[in-house]
N, C-alpha and C. Protein backbone atom coordinates (compact mmCIF):
# COMPACT_ATOMS: atom_id res chain seq x y z
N UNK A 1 56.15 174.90 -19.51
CA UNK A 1 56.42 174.05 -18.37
C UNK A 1 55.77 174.65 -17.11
N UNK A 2 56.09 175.83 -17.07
CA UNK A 2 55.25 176.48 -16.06
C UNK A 2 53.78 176.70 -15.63
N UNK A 3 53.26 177.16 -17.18
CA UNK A 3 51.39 176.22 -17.02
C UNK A 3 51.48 175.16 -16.54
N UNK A 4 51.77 174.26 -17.17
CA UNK A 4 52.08 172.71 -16.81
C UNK A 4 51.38 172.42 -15.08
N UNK A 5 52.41 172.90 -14.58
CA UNK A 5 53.07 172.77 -13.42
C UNK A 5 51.83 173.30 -12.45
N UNK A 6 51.45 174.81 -12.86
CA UNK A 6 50.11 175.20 -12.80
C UNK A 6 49.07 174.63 -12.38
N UNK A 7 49.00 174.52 -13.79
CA UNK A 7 47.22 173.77 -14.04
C UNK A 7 47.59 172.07 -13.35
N UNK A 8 48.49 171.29 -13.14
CA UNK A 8 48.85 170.44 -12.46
C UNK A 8 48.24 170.49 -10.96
N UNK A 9 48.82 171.41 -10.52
CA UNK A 9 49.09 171.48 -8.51
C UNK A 9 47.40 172.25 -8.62
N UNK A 10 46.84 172.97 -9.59
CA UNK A 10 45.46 173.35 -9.26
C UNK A 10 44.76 172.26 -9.48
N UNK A 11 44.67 171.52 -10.23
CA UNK A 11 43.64 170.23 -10.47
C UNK A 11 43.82 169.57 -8.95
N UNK A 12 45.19 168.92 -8.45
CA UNK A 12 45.29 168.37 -7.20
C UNK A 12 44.30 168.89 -6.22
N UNK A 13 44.99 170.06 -6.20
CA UNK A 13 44.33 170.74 -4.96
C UNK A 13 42.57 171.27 -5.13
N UNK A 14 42.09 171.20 -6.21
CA UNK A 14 40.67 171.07 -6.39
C UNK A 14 40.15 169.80 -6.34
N UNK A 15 40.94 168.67 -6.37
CA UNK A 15 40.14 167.39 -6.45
C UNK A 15 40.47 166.77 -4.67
N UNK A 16 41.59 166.97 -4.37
CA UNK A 16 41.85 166.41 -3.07
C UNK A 16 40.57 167.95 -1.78
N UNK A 17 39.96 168.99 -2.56
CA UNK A 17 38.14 169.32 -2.10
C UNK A 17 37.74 169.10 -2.52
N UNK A 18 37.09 168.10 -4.24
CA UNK A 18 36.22 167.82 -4.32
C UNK A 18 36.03 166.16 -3.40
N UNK A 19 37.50 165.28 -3.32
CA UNK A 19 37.50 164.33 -2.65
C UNK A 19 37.04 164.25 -1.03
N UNK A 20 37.03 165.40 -0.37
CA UNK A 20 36.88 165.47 1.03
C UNK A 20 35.39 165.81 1.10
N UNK A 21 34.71 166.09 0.11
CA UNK A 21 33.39 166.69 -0.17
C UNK A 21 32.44 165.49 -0.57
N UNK A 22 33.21 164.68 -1.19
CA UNK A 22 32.62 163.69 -1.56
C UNK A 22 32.31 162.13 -0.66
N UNK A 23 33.68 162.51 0.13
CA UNK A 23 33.68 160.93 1.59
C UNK A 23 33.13 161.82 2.36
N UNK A 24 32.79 163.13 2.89
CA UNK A 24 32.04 163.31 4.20
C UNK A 24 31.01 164.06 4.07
N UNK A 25 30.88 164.96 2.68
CA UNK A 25 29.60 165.31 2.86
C UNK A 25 28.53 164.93 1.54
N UNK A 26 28.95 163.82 1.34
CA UNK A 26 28.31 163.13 -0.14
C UNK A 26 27.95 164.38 -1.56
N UNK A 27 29.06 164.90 -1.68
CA UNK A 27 29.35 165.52 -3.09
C UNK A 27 29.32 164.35 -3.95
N UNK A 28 28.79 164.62 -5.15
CA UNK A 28 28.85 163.85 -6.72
C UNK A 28 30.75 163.32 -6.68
N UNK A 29 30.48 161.98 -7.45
CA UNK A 29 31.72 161.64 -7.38
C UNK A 29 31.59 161.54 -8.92
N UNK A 30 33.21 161.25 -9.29
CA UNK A 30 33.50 161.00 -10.75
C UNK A 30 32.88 159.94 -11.06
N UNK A 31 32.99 159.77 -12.78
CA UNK A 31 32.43 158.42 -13.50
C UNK A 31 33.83 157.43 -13.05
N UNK A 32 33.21 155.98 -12.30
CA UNK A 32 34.48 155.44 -12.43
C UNK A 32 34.74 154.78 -13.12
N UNK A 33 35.39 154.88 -14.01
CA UNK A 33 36.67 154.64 -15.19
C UNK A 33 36.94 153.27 -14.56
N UNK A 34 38.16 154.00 -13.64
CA UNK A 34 39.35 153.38 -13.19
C UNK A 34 39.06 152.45 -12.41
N UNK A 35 37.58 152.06 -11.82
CA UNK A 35 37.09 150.87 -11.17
C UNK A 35 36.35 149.99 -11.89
N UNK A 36 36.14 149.97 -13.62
CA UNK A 36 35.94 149.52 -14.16
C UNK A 36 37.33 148.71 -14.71
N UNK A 37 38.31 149.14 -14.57
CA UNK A 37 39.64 148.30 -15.39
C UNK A 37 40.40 148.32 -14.54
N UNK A 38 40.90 148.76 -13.25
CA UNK A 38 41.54 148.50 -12.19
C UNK A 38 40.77 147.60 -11.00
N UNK A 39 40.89 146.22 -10.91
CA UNK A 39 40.53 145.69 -9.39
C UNK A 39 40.63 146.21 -8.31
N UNK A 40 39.43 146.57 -7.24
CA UNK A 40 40.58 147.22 -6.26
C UNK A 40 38.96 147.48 -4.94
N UNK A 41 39.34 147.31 -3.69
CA UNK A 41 38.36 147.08 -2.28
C UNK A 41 39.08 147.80 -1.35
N UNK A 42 38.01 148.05 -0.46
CA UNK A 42 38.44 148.48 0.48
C UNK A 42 39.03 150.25 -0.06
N UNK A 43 40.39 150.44 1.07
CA UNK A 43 40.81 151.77 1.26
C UNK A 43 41.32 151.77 -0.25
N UNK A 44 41.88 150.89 -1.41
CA UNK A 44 42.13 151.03 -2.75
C UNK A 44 40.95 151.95 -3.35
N UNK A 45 39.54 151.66 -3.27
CA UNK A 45 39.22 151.95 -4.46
C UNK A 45 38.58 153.82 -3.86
N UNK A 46 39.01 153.96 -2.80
CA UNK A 46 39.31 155.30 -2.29
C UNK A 46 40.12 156.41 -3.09
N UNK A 47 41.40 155.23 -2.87
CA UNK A 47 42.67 155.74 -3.81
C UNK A 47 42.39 155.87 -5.06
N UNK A 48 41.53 155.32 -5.72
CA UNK A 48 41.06 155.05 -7.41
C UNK A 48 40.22 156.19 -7.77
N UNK A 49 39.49 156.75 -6.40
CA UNK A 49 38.33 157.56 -6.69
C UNK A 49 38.64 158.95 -7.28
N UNK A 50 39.67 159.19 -5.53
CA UNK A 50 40.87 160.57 -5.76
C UNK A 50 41.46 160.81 -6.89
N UNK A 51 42.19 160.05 -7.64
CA UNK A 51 43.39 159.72 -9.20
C UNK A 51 41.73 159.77 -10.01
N UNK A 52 40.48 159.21 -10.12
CA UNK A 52 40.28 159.66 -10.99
C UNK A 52 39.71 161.08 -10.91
N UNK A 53 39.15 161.97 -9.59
CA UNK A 53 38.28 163.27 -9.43
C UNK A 53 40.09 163.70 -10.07
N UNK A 54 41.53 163.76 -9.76
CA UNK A 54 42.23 163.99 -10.46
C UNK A 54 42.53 164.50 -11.52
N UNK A 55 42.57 163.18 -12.40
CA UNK A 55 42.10 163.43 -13.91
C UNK A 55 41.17 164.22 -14.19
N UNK A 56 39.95 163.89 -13.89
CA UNK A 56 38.75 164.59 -14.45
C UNK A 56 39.13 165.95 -14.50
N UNK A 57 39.71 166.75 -13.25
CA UNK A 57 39.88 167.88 -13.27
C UNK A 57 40.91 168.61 -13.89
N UNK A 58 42.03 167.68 -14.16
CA UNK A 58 43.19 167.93 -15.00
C UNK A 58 42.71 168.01 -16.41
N UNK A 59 41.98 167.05 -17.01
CA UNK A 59 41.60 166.94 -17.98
C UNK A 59 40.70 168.90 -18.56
N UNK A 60 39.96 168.59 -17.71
CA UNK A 60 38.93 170.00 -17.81
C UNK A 60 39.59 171.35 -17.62
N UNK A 61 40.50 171.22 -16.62
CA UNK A 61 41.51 172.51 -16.67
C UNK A 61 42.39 172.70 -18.08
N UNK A 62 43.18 171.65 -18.72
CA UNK A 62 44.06 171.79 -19.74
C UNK A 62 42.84 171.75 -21.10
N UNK A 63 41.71 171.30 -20.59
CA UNK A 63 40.80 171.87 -21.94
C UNK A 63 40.47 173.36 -22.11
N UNK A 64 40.08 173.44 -21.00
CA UNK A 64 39.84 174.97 -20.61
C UNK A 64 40.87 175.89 -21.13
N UNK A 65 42.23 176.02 -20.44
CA UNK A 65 43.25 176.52 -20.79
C UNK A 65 43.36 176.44 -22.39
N UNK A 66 43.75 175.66 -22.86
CA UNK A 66 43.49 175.61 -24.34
C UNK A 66 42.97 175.87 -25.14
N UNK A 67 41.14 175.83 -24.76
CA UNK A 67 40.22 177.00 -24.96
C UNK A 67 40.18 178.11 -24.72
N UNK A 68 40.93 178.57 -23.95
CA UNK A 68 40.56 180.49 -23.13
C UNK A 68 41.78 180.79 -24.52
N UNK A 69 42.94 180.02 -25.05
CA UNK A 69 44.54 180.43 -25.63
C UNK A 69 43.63 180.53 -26.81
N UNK A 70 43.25 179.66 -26.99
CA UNK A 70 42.66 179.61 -28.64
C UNK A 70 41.96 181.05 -29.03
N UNK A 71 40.63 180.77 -28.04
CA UNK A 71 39.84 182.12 -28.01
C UNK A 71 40.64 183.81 -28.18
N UNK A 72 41.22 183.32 -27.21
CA UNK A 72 42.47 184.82 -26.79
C UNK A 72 43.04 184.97 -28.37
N UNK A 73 43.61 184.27 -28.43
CA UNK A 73 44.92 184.32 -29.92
C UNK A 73 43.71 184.87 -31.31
N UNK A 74 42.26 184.17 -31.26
CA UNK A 74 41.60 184.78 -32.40
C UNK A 74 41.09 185.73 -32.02
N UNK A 75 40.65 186.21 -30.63
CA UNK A 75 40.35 187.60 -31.00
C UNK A 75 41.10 188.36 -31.23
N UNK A 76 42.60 187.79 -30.80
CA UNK A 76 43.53 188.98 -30.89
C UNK A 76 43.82 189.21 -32.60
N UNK A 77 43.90 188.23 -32.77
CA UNK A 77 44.52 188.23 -34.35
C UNK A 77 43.26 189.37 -34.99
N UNK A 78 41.69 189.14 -35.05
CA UNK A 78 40.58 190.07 -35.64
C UNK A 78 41.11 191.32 -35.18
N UNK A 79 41.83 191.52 -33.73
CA UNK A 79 41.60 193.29 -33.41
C UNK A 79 42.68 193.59 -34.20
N UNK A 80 43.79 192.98 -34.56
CA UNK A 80 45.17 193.65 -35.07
C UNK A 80 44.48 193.93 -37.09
N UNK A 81 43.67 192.50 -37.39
CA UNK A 81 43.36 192.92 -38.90
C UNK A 81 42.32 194.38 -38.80
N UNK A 82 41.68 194.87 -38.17
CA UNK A 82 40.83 195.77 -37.92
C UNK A 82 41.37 197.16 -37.82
């Protein structure tokens, strides 16, 4: 729960800079998804942009994480058979 919670409030807070990077100093924005299946103008599809740089980064953090555990757990397991 505590990763969770983690890797949660870090994705936010990396996407709400990649979002400020992206409306003022034209940083790469996400693929939009969510403006493909959500309607939405104006200050909405702002809101759509943020929720998805969001995801994207949530997504990539809990892959990551999952990857570094995996990695970790087999090397550990080779040093203990050794």
């Amino acid at each position: 729960m505590k990763h969770t919670l983690i890797i949660s409030a870090f994705s936010y807070g990396l996407a709400l800079f990649w979002w400020r990077g992206w409306m003022y100093q034209g940083f790469v924005g996400p693929i939009p998804l969510l403006h493909w299946v959500v309607p939405s103008d104006g200050e909405a599809s702002y809101l759509l942009t943020e929720i998805e740089m969001f995801i994207t980064l949530l997504v990539l953090s809990t892959f990551g994480t999952v990857l570094y555990n995996l990695l970790r757990n087999k090397n550990g397991n080779q040093r203990s058979e050794n």
